[in-house]
Protein backbone atom coordinates (compact mmCIF):
# COMPACT_ATOMS: atom_id res chain seq x y z
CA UNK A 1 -302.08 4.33 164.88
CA UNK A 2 -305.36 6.18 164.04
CA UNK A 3 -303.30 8.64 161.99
CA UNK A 4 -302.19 5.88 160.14
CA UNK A 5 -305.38 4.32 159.64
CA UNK A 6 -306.86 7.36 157.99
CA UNK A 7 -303.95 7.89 155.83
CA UNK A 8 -304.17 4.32 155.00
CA UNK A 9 -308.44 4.84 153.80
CA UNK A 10 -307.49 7.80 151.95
CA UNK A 11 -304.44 5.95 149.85
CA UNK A 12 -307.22 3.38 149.16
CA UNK A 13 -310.09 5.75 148.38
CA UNK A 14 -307.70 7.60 146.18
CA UNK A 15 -306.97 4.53 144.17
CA UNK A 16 -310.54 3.32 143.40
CA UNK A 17 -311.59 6.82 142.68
CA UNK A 18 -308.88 6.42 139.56
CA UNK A 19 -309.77 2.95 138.96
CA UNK A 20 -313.31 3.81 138.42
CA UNK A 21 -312.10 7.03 136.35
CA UNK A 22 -310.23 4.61 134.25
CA UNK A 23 -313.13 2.34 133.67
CA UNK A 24 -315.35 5.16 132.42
CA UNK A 25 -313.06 6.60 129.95
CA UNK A 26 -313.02 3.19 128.11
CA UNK A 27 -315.84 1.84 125.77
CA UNK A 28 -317.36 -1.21 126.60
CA UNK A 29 -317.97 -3.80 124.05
CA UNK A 30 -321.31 -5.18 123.32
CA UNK A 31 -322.17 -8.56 122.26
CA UNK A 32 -323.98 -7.47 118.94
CA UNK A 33 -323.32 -3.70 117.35
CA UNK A 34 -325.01 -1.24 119.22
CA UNK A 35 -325.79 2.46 118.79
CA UNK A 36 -325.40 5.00 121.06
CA UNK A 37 -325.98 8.98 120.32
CA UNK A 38 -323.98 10.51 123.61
CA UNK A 39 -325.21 14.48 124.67
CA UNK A 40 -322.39 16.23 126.48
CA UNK A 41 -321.51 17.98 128.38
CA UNK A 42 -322.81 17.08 132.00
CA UNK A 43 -324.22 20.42 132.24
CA UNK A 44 -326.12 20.59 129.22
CA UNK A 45 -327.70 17.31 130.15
CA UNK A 46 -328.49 18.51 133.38
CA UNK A 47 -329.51 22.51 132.80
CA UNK A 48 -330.16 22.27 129.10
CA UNK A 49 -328.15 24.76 126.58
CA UNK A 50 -327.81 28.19 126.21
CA UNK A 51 -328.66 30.43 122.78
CA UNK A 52 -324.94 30.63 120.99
CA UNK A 53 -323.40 27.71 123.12
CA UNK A 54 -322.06 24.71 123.07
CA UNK A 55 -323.58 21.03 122.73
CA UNK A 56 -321.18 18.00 122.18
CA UNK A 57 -323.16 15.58 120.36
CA UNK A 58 -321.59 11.62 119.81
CA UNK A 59 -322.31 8.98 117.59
CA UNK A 60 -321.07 5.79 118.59
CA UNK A 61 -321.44 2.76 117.27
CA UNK A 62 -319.62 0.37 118.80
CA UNK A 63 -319.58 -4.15 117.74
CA UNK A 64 -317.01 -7.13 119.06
CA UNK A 65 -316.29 -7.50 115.34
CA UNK A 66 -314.85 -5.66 112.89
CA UNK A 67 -317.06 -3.66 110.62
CA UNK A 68 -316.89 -5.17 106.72
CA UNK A 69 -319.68 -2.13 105.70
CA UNK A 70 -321.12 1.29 107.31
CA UNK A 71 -323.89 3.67 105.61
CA UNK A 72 -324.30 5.85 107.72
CA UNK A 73 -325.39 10.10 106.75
CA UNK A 74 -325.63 12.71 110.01
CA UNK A 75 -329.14 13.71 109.16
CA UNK A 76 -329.63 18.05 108.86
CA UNK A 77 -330.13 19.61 112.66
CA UNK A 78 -332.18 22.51 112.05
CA UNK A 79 -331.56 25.86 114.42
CA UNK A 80 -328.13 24.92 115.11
CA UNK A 81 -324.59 25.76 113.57
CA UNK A 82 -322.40 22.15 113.34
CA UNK A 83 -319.09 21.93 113.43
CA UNK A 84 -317.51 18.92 112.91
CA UNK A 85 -315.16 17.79 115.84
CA UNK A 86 -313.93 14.52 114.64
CA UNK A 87 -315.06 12.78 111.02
CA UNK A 88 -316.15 9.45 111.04
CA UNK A 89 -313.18 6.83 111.67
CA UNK A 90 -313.29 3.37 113.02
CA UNK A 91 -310.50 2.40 115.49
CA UNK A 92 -310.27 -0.77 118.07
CA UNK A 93 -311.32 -0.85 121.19
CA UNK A 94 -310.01 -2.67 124.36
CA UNK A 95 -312.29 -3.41 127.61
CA UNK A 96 -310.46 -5.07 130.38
CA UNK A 97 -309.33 -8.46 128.32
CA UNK A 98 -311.92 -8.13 125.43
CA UNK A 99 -310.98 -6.41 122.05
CA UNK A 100 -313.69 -4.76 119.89
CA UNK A 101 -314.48 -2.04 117.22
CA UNK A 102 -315.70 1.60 117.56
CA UNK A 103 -317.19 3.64 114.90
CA UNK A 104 -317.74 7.55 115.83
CA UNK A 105 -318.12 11.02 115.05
CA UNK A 106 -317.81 13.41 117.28
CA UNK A 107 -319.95 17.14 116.74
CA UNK A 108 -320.22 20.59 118.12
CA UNK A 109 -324.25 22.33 118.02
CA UNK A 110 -324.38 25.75 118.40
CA UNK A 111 -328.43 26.77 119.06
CA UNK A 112 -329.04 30.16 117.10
CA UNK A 113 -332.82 30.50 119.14
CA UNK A 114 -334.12 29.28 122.40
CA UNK A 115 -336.61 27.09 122.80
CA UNK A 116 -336.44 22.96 121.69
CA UNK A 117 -333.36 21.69 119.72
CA UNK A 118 -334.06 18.19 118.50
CA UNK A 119 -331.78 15.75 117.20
CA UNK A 120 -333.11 13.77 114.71
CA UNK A 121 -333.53 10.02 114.60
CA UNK A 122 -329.88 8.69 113.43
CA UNK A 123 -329.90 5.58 111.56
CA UNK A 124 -326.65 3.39 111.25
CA UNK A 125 -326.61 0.62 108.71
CA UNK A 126 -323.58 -1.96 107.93
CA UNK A 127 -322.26 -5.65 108.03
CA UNK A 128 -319.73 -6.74 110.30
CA UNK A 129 -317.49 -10.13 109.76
CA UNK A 130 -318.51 -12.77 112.88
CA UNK A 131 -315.74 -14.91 114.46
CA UNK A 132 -316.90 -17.59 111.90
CA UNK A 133 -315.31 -15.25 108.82
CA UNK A 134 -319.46 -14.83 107.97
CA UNK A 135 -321.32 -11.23 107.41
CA UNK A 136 -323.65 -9.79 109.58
CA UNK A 137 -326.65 -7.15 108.43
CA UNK A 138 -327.48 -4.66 111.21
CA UNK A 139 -329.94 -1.77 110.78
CA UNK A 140 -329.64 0.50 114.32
CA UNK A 141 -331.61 3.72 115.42
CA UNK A 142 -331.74 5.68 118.00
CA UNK A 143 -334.76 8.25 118.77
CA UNK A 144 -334.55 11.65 118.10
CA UNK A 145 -333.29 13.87 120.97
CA UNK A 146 -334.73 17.06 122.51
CA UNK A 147 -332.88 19.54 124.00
CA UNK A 148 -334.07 22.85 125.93
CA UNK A 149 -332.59 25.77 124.90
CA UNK A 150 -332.22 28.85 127.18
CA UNK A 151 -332.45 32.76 125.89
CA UNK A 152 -330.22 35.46 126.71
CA UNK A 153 -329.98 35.84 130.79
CA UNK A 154 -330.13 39.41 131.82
CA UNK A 155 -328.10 38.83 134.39
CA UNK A 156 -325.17 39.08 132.13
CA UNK A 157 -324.29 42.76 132.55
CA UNK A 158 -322.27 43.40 128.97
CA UNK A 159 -323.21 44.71 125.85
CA UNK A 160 -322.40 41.21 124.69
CA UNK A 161 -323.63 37.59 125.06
CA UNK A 162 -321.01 34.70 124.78
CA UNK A 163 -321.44 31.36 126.29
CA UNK A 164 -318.51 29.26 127.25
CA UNK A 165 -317.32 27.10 129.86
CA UNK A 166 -314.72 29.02 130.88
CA UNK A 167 -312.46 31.58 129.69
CA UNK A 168 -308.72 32.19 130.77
CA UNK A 169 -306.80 36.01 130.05
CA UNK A 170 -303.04 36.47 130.65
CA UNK A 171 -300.95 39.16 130.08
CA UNK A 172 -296.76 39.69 129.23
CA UNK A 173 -294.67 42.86 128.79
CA UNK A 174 -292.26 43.69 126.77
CA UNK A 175 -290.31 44.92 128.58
CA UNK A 176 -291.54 44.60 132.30
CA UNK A 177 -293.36 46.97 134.00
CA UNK A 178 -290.64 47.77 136.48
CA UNK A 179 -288.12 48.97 133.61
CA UNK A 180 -290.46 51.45 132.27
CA UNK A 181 -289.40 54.64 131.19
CA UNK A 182 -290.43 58.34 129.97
CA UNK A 183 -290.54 57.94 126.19
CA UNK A 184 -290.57 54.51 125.68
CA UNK A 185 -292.68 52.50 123.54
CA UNK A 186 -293.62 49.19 125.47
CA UNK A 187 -295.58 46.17 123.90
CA UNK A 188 -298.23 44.48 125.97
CA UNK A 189 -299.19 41.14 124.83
CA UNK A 190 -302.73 39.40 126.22
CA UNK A 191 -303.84 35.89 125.40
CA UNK A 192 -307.66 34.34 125.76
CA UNK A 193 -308.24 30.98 126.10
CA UNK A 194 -312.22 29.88 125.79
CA UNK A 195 -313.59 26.86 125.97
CA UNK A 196 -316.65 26.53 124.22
CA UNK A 197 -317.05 28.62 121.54
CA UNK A 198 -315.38 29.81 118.16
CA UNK A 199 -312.76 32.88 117.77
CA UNK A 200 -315.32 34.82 116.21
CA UNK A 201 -317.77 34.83 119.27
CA UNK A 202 -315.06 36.63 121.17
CA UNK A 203 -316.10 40.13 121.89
CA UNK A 204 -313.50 43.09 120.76
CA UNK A 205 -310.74 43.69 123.64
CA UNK A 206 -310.26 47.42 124.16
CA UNK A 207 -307.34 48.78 125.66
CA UNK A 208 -307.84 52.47 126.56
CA UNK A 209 -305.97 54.87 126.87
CA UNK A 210 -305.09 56.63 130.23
CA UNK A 211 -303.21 59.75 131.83
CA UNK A 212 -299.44 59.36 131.07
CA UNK A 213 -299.68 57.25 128.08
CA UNK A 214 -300.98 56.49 125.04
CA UNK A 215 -302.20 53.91 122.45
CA UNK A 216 -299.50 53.34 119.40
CA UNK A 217 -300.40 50.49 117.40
CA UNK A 218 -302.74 47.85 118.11
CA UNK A 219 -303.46 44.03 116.11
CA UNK A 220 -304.53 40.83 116.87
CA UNK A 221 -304.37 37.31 115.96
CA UNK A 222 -307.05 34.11 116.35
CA UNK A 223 -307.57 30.82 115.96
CA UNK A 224 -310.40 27.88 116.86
CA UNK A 225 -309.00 24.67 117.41
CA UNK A 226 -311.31 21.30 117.33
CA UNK A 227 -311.10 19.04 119.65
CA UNK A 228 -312.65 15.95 120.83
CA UNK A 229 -314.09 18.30 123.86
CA UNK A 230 -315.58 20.78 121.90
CA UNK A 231 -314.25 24.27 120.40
CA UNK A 232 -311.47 25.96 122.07
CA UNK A 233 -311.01 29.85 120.69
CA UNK A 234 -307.18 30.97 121.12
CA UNK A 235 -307.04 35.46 120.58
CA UNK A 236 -304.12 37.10 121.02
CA UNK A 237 -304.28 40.61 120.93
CA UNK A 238 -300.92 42.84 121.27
CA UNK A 239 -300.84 46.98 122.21
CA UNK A 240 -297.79 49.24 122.04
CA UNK A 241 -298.27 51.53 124.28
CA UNK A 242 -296.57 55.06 124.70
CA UNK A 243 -295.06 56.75 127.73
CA UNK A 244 -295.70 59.82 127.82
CA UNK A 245 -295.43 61.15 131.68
CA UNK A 246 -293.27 60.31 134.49
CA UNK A 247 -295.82 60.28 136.94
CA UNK A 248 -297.34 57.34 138.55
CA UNK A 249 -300.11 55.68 136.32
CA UNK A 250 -302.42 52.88 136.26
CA UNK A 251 -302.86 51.01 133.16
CA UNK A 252 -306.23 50.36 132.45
CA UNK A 253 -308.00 46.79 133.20
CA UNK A 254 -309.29 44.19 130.71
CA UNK A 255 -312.20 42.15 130.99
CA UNK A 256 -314.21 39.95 129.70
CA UNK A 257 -318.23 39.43 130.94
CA UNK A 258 -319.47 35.99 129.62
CA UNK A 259 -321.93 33.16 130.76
CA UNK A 260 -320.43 30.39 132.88
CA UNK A 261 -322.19 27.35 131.17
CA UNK A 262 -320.39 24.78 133.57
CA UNK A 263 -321.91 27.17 136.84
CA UNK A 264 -324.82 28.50 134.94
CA UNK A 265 -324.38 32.15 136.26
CA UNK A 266 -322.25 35.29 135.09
CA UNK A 267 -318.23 35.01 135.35
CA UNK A 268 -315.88 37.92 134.61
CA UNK A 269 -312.28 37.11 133.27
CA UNK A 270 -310.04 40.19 134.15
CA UNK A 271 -306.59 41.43 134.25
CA UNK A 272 -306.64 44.11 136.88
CA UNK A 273 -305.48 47.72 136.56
CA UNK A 274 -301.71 47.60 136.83
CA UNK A 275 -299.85 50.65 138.49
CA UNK A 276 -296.80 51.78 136.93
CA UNK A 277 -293.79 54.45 138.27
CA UNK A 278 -291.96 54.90 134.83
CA UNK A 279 -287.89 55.21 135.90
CA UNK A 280 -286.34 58.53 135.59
CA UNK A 281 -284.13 58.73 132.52
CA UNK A 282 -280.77 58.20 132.23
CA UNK A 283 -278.65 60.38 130.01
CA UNK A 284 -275.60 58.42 130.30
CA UNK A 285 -277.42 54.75 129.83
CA UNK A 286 -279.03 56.41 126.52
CA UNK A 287 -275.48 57.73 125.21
CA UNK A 288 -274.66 53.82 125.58
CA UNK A 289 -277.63 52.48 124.18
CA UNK A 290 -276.98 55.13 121.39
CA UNK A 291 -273.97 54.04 120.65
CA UNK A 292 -274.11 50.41 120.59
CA UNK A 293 -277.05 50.75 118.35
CA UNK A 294 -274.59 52.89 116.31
CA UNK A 295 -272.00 49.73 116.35
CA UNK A 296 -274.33 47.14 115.66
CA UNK A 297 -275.59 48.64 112.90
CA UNK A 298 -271.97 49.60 111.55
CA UNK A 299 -271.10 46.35 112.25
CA UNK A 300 -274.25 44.83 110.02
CA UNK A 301 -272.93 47.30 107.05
CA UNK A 302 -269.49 46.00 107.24
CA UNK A 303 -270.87 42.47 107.35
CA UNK A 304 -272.86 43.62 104.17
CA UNK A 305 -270.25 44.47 102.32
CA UNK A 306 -267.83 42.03 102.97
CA UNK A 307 -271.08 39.58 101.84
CA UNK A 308 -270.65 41.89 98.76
CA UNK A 309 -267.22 41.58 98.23
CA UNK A 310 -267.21 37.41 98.86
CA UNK A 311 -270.03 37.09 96.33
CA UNK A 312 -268.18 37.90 92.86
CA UNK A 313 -264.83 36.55 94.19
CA UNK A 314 -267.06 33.09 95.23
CA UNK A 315 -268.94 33.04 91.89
CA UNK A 316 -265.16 33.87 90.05
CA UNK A 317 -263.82 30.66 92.35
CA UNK A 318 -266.27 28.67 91.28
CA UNK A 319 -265.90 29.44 87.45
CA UNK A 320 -262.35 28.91 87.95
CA UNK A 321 -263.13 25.68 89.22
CA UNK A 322 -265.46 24.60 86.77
CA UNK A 323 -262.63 25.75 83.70
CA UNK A 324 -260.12 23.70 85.38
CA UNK A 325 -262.13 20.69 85.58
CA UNK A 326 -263.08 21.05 82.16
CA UNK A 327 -259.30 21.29 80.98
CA UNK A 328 -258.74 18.35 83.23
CA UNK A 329 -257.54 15.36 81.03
CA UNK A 330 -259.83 12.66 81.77
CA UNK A 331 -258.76 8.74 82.83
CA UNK A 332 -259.10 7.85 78.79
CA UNK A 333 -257.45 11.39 77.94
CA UNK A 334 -254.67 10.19 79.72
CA UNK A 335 -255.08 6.00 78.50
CA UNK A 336 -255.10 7.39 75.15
CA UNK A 337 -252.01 9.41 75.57
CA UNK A 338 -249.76 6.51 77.02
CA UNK A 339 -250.76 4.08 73.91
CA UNK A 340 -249.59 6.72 71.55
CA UNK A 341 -245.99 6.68 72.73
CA UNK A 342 -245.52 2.70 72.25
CA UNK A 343 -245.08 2.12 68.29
CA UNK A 344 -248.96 1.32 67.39
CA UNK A 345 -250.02 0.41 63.60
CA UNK A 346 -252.83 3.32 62.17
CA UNK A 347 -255.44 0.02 62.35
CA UNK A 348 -254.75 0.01 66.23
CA UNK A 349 -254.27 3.66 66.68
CA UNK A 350 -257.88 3.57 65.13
CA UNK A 351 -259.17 0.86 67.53
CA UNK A 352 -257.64 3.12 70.89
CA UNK A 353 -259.17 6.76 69.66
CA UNK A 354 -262.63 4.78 69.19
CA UNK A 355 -261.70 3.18 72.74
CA UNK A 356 -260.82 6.57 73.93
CA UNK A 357 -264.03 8.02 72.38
CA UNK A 358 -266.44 5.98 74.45
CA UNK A 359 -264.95 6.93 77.71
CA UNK A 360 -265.00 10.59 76.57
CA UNK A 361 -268.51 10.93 75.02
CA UNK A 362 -270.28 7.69 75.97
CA UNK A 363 -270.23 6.59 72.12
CA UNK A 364 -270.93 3.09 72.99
CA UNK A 365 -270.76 0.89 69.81
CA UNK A 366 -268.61 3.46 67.85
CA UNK A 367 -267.31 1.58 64.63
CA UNK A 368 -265.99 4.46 62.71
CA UNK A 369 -264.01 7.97 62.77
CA UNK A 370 -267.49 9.74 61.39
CA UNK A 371 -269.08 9.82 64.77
CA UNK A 372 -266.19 11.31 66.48
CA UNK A 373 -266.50 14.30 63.68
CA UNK A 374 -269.55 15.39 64.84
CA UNK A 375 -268.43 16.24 68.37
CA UNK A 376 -265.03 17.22 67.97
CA UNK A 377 -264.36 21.13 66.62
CA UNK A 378 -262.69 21.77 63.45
CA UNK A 379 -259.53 21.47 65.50
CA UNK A 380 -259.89 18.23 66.04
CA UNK A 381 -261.17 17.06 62.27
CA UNK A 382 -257.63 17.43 60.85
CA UNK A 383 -255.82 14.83 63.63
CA UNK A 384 -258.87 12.17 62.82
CA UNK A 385 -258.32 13.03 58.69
CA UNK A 386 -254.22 12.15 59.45
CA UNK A 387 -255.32 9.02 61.17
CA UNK A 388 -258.36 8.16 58.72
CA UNK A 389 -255.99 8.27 55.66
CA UNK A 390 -253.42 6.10 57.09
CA UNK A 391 -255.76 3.49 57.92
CA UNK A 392 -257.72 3.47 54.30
CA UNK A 393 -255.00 4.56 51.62
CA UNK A 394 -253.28 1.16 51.83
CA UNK A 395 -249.70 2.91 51.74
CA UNK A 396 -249.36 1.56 55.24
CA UNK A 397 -247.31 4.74 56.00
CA UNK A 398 -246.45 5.87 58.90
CA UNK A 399 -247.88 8.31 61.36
CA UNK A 400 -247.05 10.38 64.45
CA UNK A 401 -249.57 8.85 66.96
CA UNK A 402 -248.60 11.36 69.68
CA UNK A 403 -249.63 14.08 67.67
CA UNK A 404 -253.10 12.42 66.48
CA UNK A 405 -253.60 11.83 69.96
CA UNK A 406 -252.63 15.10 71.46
CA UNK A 407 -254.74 17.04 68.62
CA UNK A 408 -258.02 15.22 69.53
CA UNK A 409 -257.56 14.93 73.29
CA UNK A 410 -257.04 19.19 72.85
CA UNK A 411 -259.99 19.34 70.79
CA UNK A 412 -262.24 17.34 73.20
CA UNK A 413 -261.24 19.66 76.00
CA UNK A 414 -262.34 22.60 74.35
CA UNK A 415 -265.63 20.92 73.46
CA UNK A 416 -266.08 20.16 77.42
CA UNK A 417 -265.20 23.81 77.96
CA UNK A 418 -267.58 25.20 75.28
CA UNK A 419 -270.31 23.00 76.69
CA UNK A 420 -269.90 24.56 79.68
CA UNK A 421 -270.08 27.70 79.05
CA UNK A 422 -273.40 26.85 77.47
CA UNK A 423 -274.73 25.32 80.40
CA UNK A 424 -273.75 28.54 82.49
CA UNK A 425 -275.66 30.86 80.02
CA UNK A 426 -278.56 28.46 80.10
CA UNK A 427 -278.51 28.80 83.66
CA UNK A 428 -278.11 32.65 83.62
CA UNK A 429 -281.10 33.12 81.28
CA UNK A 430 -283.80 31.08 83.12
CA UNK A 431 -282.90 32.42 86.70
C-alpha cells in the first residue's frame, strides 16, 4: 500500500510539473497591448554575459486584438554583433480559452568588450481594431536594459576563447576501425554541434599525425543555423588518413576547450585517443578485390558502349518515326481522297480541296485556289492549275479528280516533310 501511495504522488507530481511547463511556454494575453523586452537565457540573467557570447534578446508585444498598424525600428546596440533570429511577424495567440495577437522579434547579441551592455529604450507604436470594429492608438516603451559583461576567464586553459552553452563532437569511420589494414587509406569523419555561437567562432580542429600513419587529405564544411534559441554552429571536418605500419597505434584525440556559459566554468568536448591493430593483409582477398574492381569497371565500359551504340540507332528511330508521320495521310488526306472517286463537278471538286485545305493547313476562311499556291511546292501548282481551269474556262469539261487529288495530297506531304526537316536543323543549330 505505501508503495503504491508513493507511486501514486509521483504520477501526480509528474503531471503538474508538465502542466505548469505547458502554461509557461504559452503567452498570456493582456487586456490592452503591452510591451515586453524578454533577456534570455536564464543564465545570462542570473551571471550576466560573457565577451564573444551569447544574449537572446525578445521583443514582444503582445494585445487581445488584432493589430490594424505597427511602427516599430530595433534601435542600434552599440558593442555588440546582432544577428537576427526571427524578423518581425505577427501570429495569434491562444491562452487557455482566450485568443489574442503577438507581435515579436526575436535577436542574438554578441558583446565584443566587457564591461556594461545596454539595451536601449524600445519604443512600439500602432493601432489595433477593438471588438467594436473601432481603432486604438498605443505608444509603449520599455526602459533601456543593462547587462554585465564578463572578460576572458583565465581559467580557460586554450589558446582560444569561445563561449557557448554547450558543444557536442562525434566521430564515424569509413571503414571501421576493426577492418583496418596496412596500406589503406581510411576516412574519418567528426561533427561539432555548438550551441551558442556562429561557425566562425569555432577554433581550427587538428588532427595530427602519429607513429604508423599519416595525414592524406584533409577539408571541412560549416554552417550556422538561426533559431528561435539562439545560434547553433554545425562543422564537419573529414581526414583521410594513411596506414602506414602494422603495429598497434593510437590515433590521436580531439578536443575542444571552451567556456560553459550554462555552468559558468571550463568544459572540454573530446573524442579520446582510439587504439587501432591494423589486420594483416591478405593476398588472396586483394587478388579478389583486384579483380572485381577489374569487372566492374569492364562491365561500366561495356555499358558505355552499348550507351554508344543505342544513341545513333535511338536518334535514327526517332527520325524514322518522325518521316513516317510526316508521310502519314492525314484524316482530310484521306476525306479528300474518297470524294474524288464519286463523279464530282470541278465547282465541287473546288469546294472539297478548299475543305481539304483547312484541315491540312488551318486555312480557315479559304475562298480561293491562290492561298493553297503559296504552301504547296511546284508539284502541287500544276494539279490546282488542272482544277482552276476547269472551274473558270466555262467549257465545263471534264477532269480526273483522282489525279487532282492525289497530286496535291503528294505535294502537301512533302511540304510536312520539308518542314520538318527545318525544324530538326533549327533544333540542331541552337543546341
Amino acid at each position: 500500500m505505501i508503495m503504491r501511495g508513493l507511486i501514486f504522488v509521483v504520477f501526480m507530481a509528474t503531471l503538474l510539473i508538465r502542466a505548469e511547463s505547458t502554461v509557461a511556454q504559452q503567452v498570456a494575453i493582456p487586456l490592452s497591448p503591452q510591451l515586453k523586452v524578454i533577456i534570455e537565457p536564464n543564465h545570462v540573467v542570473r551571471n550576466g554575459a560573457y565577451v564573444q557570447g551569447q544574449v537572446l534578446l525578445r521583443v514582444l508585444l503582445t494585445s487581445p486584438f488584432p493589430f490594424a498598424a505597427i511602427d516599430f525600428a530595433m534601435p542600434e546596440i552599440a558593442g555588440a554583433r546582432v544577428i537576427t533570429l526571427i524578423k518581425p511577424k505577427t501570429r495569434t495567440i491562444h491562452f487557455y480559452e482566450k485568443t489574442g495577437y503577438a507581435h515579436e522579434t526575436r535577436l542574438s547579441l554578441c558583446p565584443e568588450t566587457s564591461g556594461i551592455l545596454i539595451i536601449p529604450r524600445i519604443t512600439i507604436k500602432g493601432e489595433v481594431t477593438n471588438e467594436a470594429g473601432e481603432r486604438e492608438f498605443f505608444d509603449l516603451s520599455n526602459p533601456a536594459v543593462e547587462i554585465p559583461v564578463h572578460p576572458i576567464n583565465s581559467a580557460l586553459e586554450a589558446s582560444w576563447w569561445m563561449v557557448a552553452d554547450g558543444v557536442e563532437i562525434t566521430e564515424t569511420w569509413t571503414p571501421e576501425p576493426d577492418q583496418f589494414r596496412v596500406g589503406d587509406t581510411v576516412r574519418r569523419h567528426v561533427k561539432v554541434v555548438a550551441n551558442g555561437i556562429s561557425v566562425e567562432q569555432l577554433p581550427h580542429i587538428e588532427q595530427s599525425a602519429n607513429q604508423g600513419y599519416a595525414i592524406a587529405g584533409a577539408w571541412q564544411d560549416g554552417k550556422t543555423d538561426r533559431t528561435k534559441t539562439g545560434l547553433v554552429a554545425h562543422l564537419k571536418q573529414t581526414w583521410d588518413l594513411q596506414i602506414q605500419s602494422g603495429e598497434v597505434m593510437y590515433i590521436s584525440p580531439i578536443e575542444i576547450h571552451y567556456w560553459d556559459a550554462v555552468a559558468n566554468q571550463p568544459a572540454v568536448a573530446r573524442l579520446p585517443s582510439k587504439r587501432v591493430e591494423p589486420l594483416v593483409r591478405d593476398p588472396e582477398a586483394m587478388k579478389r578485390n583486384l579483380v572485381d574492381a577489374a569487372m566492374a569497371k569492364h562491365q561500366g565500359r561495356r555499358l558505355g558502349v552499348v550507351l554508344l551504340l543505342a544513341l545513333p540507332a535511338t536518334a535514327c528511330f526517332l527520325l524514322l518515326a518522325f518521316i513516317f508521320l510526316a508521310l502519314k495521310p492525314t484524316p482530310a488526306d484521306r476525306r479528300l481522297i474518297a470524294e474524288s472517286r464519286s463523279k464530282l463537278s470541278a465547282v465541287k471538286a473546288l469546294a472539297a480541296v478548299l475543305r481539304w485545305s483547312q484541315g491540312s493547313f488551318g486555312l480557315r476562311g479559304a475562298r480561293s485556289l491562290s492561298d493553297l499556291r503559296e504552301r504547296l511546292s511546284t508539284a502541287g501548282r500544276g494539279p490546282l492549275d488542272t482544277l482552276e481551269a476547269a472551274v473558270f474556262d466555262g467549257r465545263g469539261r471534264p477532269i480526273d479528280n483522282g489525279a487532282v487529288a492525289r497530286g496535291i495530297v503528294s505535294a502537301a506531304r512533302r511540304g510536312r516533310l520539308r518542314a520538318l526537316f527545318c525544324r530538326l536543323m533549327t533544333l540542331l543549330e541552337t543546341s
